[in-house]
PDB file of N, CA and C in Angstrom:
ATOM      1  N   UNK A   1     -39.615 108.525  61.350  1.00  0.00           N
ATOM      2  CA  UNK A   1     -39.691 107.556  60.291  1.00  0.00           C
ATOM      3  C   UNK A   1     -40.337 108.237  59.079  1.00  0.00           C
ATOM      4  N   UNK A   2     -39.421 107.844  57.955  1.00  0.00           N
ATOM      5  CA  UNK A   2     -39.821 108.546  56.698  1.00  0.00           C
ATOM      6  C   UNK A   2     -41.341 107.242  56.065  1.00  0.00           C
ATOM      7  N   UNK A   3     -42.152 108.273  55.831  1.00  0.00           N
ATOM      8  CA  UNK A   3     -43.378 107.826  54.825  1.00  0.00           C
ATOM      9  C   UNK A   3     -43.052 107.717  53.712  1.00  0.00           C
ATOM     10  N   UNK A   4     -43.246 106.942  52.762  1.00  0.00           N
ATOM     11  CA  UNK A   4     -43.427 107.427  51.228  1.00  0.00           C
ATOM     12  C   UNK A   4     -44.760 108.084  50.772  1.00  0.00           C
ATOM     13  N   UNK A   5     -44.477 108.792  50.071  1.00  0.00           N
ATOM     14  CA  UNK A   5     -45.404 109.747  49.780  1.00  0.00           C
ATOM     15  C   UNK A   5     -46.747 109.352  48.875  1.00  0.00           C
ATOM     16  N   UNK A   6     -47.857 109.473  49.060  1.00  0.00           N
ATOM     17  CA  UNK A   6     -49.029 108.814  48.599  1.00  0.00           C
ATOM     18  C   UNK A   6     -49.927 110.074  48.009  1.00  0.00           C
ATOM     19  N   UNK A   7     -50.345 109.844  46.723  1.00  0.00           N
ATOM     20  CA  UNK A   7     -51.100 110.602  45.817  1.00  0.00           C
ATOM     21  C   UNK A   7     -52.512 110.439  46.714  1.00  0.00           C
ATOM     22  N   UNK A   8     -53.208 111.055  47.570  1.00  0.00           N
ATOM     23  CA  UNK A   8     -54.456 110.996  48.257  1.00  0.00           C
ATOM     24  C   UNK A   8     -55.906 111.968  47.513  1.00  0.00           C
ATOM     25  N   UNK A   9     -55.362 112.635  46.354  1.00  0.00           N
ATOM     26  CA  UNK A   9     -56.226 113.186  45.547  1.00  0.00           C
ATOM     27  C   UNK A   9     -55.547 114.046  44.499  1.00  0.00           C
ATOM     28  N   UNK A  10     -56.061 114.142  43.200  1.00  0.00           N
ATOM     29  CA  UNK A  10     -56.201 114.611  42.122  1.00  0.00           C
ATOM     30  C   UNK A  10     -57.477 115.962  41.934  1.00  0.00           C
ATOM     31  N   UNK A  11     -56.241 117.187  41.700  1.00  0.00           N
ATOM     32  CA  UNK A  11     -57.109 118.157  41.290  1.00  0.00           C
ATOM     33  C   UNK A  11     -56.972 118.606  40.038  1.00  0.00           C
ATOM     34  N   UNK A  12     -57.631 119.333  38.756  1.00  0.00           N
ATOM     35  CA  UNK A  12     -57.664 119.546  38.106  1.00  0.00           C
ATOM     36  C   UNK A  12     -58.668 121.042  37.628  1.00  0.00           C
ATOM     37  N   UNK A  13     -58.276 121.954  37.455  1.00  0.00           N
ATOM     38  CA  UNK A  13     -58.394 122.905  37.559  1.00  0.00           C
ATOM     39  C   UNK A  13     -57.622 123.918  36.270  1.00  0.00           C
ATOM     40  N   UNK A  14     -59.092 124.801  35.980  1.00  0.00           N
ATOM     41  CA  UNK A  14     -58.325 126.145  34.960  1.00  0.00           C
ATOM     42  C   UNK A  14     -59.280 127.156  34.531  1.00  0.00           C
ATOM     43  N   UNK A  15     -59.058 127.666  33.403  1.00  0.00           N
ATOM     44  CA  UNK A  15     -59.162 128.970  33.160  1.00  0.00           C
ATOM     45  C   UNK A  15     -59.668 128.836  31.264  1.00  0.00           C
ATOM     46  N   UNK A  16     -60.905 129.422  31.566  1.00  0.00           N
ATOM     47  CA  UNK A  16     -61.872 129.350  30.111  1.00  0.00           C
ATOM     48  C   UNK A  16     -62.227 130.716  29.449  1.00  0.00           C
ATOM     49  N   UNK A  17     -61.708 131.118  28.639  1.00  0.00           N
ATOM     50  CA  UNK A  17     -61.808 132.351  28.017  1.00  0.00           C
ATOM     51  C   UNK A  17     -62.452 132.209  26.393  1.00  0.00           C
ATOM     52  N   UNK A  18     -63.480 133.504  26.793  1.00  0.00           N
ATOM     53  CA  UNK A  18     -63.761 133.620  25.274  1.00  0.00           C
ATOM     54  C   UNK A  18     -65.309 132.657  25.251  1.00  0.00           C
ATOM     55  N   UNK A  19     -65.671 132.324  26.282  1.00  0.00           N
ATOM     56  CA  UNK A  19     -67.042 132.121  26.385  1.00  0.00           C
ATOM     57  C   UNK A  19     -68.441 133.064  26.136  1.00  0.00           C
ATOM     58  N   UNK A  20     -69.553 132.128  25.571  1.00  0.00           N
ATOM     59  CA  UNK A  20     -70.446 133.163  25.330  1.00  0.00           C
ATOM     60  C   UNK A  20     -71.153 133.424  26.711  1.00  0.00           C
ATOM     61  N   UNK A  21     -70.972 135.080  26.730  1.00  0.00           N
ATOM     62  CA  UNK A  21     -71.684 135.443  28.108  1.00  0.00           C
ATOM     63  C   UNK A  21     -73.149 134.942  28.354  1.00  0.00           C
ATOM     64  N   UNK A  22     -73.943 134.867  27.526  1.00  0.00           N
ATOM     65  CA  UNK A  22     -75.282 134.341  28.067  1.00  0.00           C
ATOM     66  C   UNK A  22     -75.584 132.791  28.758  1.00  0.00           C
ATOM     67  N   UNK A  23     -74.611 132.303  27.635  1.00  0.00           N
ATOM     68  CA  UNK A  23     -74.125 130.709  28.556  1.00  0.00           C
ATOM     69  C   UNK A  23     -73.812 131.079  29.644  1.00  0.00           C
ATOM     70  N   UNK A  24     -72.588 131.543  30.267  1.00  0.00           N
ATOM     71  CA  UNK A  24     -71.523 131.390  31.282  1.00  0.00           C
ATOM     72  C   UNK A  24     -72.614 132.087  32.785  1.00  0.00           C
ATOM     73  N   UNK A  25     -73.925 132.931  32.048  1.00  0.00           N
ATOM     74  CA  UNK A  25     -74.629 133.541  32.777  1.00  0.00           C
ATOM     75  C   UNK A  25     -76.027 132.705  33.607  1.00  0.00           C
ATOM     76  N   UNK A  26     -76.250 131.449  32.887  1.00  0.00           N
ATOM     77  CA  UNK A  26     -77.432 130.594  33.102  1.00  0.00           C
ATOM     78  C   UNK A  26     -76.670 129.722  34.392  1.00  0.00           C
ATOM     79  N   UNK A  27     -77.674 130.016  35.207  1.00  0.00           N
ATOM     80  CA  UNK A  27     -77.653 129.416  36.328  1.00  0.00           C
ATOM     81  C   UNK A  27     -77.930 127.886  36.512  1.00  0.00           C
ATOM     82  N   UNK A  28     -79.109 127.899  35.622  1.00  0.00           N
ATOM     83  CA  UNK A  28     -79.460 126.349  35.616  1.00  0.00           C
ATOM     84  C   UNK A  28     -78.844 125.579  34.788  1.00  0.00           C
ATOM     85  N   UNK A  29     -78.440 125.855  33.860  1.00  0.00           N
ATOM     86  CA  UNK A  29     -77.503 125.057  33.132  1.00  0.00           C
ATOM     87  C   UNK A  29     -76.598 125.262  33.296  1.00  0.00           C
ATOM     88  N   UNK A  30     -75.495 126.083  33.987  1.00  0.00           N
ATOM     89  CA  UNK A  30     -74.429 125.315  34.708  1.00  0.00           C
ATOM     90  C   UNK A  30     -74.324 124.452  35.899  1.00  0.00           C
ATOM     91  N   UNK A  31     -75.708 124.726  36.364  1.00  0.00           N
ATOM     92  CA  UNK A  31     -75.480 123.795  37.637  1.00  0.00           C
ATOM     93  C   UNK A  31     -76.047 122.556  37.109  1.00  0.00           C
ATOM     94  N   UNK A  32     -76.774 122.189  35.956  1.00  0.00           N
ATOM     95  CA  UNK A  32     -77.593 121.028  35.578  1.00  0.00           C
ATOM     96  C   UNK A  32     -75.929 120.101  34.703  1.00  0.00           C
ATOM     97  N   UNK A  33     -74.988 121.100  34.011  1.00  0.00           N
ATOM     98  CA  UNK A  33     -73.857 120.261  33.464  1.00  0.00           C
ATOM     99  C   UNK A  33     -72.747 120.008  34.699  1.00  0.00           C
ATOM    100  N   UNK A  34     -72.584 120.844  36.091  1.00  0.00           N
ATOM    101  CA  UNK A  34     -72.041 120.016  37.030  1.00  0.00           C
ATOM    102  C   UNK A  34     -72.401 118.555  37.536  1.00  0.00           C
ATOM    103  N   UNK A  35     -73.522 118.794  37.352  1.00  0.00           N
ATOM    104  CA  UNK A  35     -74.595 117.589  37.938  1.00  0.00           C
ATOM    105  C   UNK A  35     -73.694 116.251  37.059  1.00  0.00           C
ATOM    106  N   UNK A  36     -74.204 116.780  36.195  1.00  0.00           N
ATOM    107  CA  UNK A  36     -73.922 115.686  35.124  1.00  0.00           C
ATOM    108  C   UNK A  36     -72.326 115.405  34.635  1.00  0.00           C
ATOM    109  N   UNK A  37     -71.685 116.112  34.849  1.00  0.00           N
ATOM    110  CA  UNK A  37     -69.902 116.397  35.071  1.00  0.00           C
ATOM    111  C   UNK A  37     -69.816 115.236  35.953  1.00  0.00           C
ATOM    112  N   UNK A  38     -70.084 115.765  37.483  1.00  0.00           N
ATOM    113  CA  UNK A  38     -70.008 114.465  37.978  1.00  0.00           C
ATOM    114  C   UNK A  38     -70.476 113.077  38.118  1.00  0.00           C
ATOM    115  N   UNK A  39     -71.934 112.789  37.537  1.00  0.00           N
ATOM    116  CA  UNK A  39     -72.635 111.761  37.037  1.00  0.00           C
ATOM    117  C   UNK A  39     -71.000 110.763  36.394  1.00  0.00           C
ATOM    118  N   UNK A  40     -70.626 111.408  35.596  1.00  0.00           N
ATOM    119  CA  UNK A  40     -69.326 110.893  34.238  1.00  0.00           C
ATOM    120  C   UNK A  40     -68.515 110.463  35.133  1.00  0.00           C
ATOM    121  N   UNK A  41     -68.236 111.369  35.970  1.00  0.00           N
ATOM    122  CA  UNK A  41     -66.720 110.894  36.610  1.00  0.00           C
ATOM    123  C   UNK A  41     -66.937 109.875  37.825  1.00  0.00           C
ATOM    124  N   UNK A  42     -68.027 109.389  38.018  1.00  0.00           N
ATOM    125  CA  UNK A  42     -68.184 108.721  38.777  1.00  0.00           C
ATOM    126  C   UNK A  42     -68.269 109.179  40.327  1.00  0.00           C
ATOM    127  N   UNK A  43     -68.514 110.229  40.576  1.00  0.00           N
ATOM    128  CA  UNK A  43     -68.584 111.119  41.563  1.00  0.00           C
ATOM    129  C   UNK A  43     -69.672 110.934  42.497  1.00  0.00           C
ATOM    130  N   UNK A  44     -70.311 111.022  43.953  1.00  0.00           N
ATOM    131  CA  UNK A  44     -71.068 110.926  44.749  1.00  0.00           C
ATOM    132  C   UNK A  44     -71.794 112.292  45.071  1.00  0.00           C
ATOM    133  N   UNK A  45     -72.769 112.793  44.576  1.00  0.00           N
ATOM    134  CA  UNK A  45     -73.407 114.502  44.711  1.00  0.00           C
ATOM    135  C   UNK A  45     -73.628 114.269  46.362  1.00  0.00           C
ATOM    136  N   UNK A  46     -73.408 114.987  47.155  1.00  0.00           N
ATOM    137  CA  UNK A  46     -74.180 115.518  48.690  1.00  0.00           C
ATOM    138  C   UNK A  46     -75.002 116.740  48.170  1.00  0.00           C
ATOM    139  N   UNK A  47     -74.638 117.667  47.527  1.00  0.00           N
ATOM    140  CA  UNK A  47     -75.028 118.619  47.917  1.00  0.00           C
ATOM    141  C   UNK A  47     -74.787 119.979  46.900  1.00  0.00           C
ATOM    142  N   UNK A  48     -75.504 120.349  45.805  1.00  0.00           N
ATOM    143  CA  UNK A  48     -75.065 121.655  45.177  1.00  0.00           C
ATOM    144  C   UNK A  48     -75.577 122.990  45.532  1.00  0.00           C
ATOM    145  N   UNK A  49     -74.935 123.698  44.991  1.00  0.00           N
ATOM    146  CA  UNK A  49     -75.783 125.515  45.727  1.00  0.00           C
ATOM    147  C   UNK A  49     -75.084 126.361  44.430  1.00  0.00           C
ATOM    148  N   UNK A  50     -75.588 126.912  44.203  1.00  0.00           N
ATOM    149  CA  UNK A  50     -75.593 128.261  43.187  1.00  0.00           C
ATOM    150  C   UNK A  50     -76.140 129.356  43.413  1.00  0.00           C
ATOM    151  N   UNK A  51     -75.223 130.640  43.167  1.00  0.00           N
ATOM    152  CA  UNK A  51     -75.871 131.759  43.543  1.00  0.00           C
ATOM    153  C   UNK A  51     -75.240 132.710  41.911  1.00  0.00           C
ATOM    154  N   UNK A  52     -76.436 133.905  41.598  1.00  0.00           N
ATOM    155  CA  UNK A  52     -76.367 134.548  41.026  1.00  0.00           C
ATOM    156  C   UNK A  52     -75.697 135.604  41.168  1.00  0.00           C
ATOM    157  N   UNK A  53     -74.755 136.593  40.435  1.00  0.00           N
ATOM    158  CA  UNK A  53     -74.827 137.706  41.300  1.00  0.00           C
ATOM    159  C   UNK A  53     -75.040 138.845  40.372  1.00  0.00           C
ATOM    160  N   UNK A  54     -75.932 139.965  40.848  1.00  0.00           N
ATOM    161  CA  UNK A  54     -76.777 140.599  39.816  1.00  0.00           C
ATOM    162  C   UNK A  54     -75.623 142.291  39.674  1.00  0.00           C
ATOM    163  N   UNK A  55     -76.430 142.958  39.135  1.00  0.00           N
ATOM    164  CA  UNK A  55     -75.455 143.951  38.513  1.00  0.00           C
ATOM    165  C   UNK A  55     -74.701 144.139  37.184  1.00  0.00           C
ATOM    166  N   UNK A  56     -74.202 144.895  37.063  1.00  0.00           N
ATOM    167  CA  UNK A  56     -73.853 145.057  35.816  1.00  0.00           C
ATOM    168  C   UNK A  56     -73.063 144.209  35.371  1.00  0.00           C
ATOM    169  N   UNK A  57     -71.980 143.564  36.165  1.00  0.00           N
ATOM    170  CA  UNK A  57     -71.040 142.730  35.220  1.00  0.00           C
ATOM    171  C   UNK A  57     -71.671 140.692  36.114  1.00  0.00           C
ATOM    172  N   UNK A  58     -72.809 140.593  36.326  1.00  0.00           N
ATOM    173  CA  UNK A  58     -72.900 139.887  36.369  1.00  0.00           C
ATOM    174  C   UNK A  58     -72.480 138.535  36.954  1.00  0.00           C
ATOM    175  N   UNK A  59     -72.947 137.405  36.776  1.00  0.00           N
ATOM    176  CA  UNK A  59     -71.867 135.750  36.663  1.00  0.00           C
ATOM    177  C   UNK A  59     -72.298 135.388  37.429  1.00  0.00           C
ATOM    178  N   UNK A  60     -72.097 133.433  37.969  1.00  0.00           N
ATOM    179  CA  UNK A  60     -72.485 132.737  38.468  1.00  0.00           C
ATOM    180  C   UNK A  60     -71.208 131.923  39.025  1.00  0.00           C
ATOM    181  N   UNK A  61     -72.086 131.370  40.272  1.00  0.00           N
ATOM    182  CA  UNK A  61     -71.248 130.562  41.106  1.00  0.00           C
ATOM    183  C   UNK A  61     -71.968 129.086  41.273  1.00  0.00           C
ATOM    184  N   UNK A  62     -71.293 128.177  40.354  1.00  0.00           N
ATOM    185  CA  UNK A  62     -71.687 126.583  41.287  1.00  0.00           C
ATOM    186  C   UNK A  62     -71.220 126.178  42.181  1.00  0.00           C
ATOM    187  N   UNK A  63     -71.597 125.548  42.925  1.00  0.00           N
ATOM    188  CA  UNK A  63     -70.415 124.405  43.869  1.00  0.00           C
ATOM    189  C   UNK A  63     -71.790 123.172  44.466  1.00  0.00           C
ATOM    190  N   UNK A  64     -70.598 122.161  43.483  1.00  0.00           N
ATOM    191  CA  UNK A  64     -71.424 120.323  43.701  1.00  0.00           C
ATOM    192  C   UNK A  64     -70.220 120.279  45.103  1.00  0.00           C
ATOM    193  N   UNK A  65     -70.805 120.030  46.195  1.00  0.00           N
ATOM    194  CA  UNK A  65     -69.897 119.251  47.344  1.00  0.00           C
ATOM    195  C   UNK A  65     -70.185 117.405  47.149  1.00  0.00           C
ATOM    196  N   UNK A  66     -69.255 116.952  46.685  1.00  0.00           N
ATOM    197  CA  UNK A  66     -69.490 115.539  46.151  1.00  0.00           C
ATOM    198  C   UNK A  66     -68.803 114.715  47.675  1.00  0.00           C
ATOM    199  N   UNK A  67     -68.924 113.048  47.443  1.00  0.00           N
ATOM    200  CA  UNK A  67     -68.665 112.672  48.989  1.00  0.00           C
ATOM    201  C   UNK A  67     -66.888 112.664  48.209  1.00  0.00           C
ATOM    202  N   UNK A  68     -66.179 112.878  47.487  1.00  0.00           N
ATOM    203  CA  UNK A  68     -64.893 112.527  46.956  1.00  0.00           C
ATOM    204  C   UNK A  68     -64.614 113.903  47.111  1.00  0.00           C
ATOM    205  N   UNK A  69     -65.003 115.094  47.319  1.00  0.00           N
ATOM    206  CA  UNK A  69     -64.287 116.109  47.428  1.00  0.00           C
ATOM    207  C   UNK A  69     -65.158 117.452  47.224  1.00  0.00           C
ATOM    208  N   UNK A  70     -65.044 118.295  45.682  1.00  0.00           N
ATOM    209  CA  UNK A  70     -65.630 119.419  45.060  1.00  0.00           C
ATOM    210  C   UNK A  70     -65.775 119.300  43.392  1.00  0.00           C
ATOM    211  N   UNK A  71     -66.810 120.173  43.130  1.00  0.00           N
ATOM    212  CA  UNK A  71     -66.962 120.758  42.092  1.00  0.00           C
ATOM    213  C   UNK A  71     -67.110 122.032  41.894  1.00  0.00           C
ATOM    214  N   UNK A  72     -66.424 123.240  41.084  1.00  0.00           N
ATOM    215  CA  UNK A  72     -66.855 124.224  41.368  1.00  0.00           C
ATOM    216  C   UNK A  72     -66.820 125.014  40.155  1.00  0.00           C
ATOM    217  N   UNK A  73     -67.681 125.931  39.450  1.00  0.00           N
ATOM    218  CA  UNK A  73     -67.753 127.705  38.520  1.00  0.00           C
ATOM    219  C   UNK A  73     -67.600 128.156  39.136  1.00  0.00           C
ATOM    220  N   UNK A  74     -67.040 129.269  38.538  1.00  0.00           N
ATOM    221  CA  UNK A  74     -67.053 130.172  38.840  1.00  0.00           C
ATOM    222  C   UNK A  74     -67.323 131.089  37.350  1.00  0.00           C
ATOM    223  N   UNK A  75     -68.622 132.339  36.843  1.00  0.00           N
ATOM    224  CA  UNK A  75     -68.191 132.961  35.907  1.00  0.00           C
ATOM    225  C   UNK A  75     -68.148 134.252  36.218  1.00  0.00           C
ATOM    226  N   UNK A  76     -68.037 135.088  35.064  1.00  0.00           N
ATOM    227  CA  UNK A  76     -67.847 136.408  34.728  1.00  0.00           C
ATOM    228  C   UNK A  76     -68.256 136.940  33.143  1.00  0.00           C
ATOM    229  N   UNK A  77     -69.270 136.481  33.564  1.00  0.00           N
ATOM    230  CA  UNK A  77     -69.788 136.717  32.063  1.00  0.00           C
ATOM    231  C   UNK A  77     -69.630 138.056  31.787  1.00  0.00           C
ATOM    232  N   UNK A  78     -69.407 139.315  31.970  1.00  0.00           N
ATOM    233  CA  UNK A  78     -68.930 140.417  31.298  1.00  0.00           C
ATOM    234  C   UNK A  78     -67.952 140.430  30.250  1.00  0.00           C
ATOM    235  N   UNK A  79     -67.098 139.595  30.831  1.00  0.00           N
ATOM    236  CA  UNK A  79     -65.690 139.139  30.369  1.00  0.00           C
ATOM    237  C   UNK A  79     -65.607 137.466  29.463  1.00  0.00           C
ATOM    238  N   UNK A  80     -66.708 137.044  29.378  1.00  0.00           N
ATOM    239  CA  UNK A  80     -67.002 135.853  29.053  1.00  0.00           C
ATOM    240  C   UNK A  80     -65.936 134.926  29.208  1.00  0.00           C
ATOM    241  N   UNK A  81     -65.612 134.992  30.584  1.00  0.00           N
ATOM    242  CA  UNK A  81     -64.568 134.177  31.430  1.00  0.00           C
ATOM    243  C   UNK A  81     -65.084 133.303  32.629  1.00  0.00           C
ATOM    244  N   UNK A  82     -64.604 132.200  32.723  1.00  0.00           N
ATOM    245  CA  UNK A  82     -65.047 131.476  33.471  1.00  0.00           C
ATOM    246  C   UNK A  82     -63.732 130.381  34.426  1.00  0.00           C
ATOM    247  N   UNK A  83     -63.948 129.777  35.608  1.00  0.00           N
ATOM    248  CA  UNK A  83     -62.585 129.431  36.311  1.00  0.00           C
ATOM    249  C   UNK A  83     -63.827 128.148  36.557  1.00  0.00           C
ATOM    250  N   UNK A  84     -62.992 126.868  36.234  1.00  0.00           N
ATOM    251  CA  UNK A  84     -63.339 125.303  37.230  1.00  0.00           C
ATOM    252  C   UNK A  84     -62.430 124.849  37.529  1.00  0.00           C
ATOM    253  N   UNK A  85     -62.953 124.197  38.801  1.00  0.00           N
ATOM    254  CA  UNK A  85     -62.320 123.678  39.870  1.00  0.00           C
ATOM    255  C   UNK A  85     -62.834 122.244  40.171  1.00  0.00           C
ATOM    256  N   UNK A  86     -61.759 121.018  39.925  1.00  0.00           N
ATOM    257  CA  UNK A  86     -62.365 119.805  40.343  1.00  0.00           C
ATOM    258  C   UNK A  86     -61.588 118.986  41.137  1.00  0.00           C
ATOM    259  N   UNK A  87     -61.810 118.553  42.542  1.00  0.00           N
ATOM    260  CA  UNK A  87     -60.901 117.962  43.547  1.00  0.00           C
ATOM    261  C   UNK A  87     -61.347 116.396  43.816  1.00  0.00           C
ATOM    262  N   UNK A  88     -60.472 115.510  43.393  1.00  0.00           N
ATOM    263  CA  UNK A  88     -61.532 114.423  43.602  1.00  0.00           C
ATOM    264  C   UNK A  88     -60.067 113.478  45.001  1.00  0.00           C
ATOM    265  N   UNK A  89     -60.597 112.879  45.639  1.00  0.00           N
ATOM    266  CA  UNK A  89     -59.719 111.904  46.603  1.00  0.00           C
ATOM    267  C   UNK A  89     -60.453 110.386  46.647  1.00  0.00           C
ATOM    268  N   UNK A  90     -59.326 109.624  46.102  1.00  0.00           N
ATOM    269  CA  UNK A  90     -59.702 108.384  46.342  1.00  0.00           C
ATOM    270  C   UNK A  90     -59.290 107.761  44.872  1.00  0.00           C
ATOM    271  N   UNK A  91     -59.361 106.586  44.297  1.00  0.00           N
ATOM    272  CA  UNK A  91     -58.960 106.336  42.985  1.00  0.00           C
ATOM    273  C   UNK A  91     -60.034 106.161  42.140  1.00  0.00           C
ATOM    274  N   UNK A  92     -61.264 105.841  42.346  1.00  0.00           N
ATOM    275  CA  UNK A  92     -62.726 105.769  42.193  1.00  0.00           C
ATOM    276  C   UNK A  92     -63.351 107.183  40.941  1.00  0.00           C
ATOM    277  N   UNK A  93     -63.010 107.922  41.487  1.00  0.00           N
ATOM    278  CA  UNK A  93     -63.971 109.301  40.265  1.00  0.00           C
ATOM    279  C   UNK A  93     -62.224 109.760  39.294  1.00  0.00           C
ATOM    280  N   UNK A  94     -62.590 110.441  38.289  1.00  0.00           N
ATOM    281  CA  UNK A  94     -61.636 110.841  37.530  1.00  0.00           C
ATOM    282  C   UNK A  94     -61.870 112.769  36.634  1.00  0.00           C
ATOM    283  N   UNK A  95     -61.466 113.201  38.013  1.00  0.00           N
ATOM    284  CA  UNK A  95     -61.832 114.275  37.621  1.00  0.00           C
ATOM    285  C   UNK A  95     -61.645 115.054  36.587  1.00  0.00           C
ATOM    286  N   UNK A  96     -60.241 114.745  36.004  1.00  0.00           N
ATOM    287  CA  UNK A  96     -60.071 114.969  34.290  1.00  0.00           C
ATOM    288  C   UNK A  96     -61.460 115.223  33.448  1.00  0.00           C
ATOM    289  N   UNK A  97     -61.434 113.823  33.706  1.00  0.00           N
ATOM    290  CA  UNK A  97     -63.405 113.536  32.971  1.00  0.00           C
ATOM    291  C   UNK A  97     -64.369 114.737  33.382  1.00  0.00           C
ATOM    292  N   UNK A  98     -63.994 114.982  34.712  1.00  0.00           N
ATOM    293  CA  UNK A  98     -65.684 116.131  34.659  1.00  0.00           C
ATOM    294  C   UNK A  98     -65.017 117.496  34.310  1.00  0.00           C
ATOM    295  N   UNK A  99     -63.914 117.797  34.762  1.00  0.00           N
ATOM    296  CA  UNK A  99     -63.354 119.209  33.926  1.00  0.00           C
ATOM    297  C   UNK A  99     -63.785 119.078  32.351  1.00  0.00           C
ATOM    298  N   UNK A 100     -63.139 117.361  32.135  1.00  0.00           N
ATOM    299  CA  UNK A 100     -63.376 117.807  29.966  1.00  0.00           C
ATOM    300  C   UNK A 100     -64.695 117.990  30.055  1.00  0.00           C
ATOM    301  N   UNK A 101     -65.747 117.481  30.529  1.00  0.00           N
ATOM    302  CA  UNK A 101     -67.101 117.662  30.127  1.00  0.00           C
ATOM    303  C   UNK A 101     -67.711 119.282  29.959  1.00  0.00           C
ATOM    304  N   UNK A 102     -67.130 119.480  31.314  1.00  0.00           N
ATOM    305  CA  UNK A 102     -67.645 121.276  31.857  1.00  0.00           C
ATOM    306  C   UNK A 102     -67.132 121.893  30.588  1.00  0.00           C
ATOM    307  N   UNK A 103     -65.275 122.102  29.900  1.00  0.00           N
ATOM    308  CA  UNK A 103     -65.153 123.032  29.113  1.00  0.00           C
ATOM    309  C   UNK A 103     -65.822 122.641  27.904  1.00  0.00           C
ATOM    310  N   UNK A 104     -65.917 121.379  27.819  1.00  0.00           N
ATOM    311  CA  UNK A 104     -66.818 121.219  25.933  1.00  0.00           C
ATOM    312  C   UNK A 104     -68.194 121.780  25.978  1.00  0.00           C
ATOM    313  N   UNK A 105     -68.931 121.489  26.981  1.00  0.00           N
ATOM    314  CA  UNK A 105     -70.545 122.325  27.568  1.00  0.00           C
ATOM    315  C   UNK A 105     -70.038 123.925  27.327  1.00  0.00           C
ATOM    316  N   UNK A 106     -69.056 124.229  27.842  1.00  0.00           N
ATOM    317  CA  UNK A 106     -69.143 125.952  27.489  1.00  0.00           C
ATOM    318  C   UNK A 106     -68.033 126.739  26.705  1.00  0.00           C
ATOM    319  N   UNK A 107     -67.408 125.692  26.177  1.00  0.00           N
ATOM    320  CA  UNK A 107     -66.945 126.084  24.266  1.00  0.00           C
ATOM    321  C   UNK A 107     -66.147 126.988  24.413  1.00  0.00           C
ATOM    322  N   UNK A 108     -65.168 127.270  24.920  1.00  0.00           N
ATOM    323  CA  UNK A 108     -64.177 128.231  25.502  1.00  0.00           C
ATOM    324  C   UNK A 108     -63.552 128.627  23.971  1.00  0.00           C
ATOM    325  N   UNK A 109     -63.030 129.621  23.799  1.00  0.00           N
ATOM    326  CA  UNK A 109     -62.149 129.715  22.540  1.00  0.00           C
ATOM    327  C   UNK A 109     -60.546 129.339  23.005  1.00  0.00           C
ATOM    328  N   UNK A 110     -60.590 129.750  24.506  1.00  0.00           N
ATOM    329  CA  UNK A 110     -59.036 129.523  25.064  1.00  0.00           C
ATOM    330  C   UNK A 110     -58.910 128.608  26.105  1.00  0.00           C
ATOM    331  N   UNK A 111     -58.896 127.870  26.599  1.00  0.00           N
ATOM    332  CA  UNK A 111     -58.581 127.019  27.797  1.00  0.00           C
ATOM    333  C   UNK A 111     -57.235 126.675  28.195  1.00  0.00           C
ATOM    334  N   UNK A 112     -56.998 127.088  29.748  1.00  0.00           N
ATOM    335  CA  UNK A 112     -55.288 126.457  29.978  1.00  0.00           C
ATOM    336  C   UNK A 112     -56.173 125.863  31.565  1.00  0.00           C
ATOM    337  N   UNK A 113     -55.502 124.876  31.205  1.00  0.00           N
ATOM    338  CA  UNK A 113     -55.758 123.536  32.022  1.00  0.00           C
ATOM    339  C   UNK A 113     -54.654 122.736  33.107  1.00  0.00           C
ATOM    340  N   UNK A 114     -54.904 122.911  34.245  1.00  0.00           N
ATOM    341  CA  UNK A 114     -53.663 122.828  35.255  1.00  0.00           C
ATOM    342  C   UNK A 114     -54.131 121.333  36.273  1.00  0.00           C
ATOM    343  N   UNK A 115     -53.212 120.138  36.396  1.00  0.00           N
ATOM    344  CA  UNK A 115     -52.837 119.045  37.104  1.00  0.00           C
ATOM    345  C   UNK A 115     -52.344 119.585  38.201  1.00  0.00           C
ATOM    346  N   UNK A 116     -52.724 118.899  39.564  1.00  0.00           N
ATOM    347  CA  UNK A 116     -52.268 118.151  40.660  1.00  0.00           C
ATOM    348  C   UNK A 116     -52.098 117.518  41.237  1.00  0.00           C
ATOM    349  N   UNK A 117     -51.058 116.821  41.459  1.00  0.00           N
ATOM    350  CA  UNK A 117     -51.575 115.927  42.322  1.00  0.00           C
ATOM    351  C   UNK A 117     -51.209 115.824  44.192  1.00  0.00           C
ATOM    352  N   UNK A 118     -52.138 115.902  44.551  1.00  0.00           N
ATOM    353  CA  UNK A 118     -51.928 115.890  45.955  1.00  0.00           C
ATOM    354  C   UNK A 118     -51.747 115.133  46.560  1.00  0.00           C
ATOM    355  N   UNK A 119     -50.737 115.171  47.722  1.00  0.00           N
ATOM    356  CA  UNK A 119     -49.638 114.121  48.585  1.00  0.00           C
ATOM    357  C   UNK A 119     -49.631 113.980  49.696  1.00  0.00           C
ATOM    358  N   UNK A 120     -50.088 113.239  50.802  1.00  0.00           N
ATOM    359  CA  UNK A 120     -49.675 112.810  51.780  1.00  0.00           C
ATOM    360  C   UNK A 120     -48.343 112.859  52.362  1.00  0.00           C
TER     361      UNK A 120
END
């Protein structure tokens, strides 16, 4: 028996170029504008973790595990490049909303910005 197919989550996800490396490099303030990314979208926090990683070319890693799914940075501040990742399931949070928040917080000169929607 055929199902019809059901949208069970919305991801939204891309690619930020042309960021200033000292931003894209602060640990606490990217993990303090995930916070608050998802605050907007109506999102449930469990749980964030960030790690630094040291060396010459640098960058940071967030990840908010929310009860609707993920939040995630990734940077490269050498390259003053940065990748987010936002997975939300359920009709309740709107992850659009916490992606726009994240790229206006870190002022990209380039942003390409990619929809999904995921199906049952």
């Amino acid at each position: 028996m055929d199902k019809e197919k059901q949208i069970v989550g919305k991801h939204v996800y891309g690619n930020l170029y042309g960021c200033d490396p000292k931003l894209i490099d602060d640990e606490s303030f990217l993990k303090s504008i995930v916070i608050e990314a998802a605050k907007l979208a109506r999102m449930t926090i469990w749980d964030t973790k960030t790690w630094k990683f040291g060396g010459e070319k640098g960058g940071v890693s967030v990840m908010a595990l929310v009860l609707e799914s993920h939040i995630a940075i990734h940077t490269w501040s050498e390259l003053g490049y940065a990748t987010v990742d936002v997975f939300t399931c359920g009709a309740k949070s709107d992850p659009e909303l916490a992606f726009d928040y994240i790229a206006s917080k870190l002022n990209p000169k380039t942003l390409v910005k990619h929809f999904a929607d995921r199906s049952s």
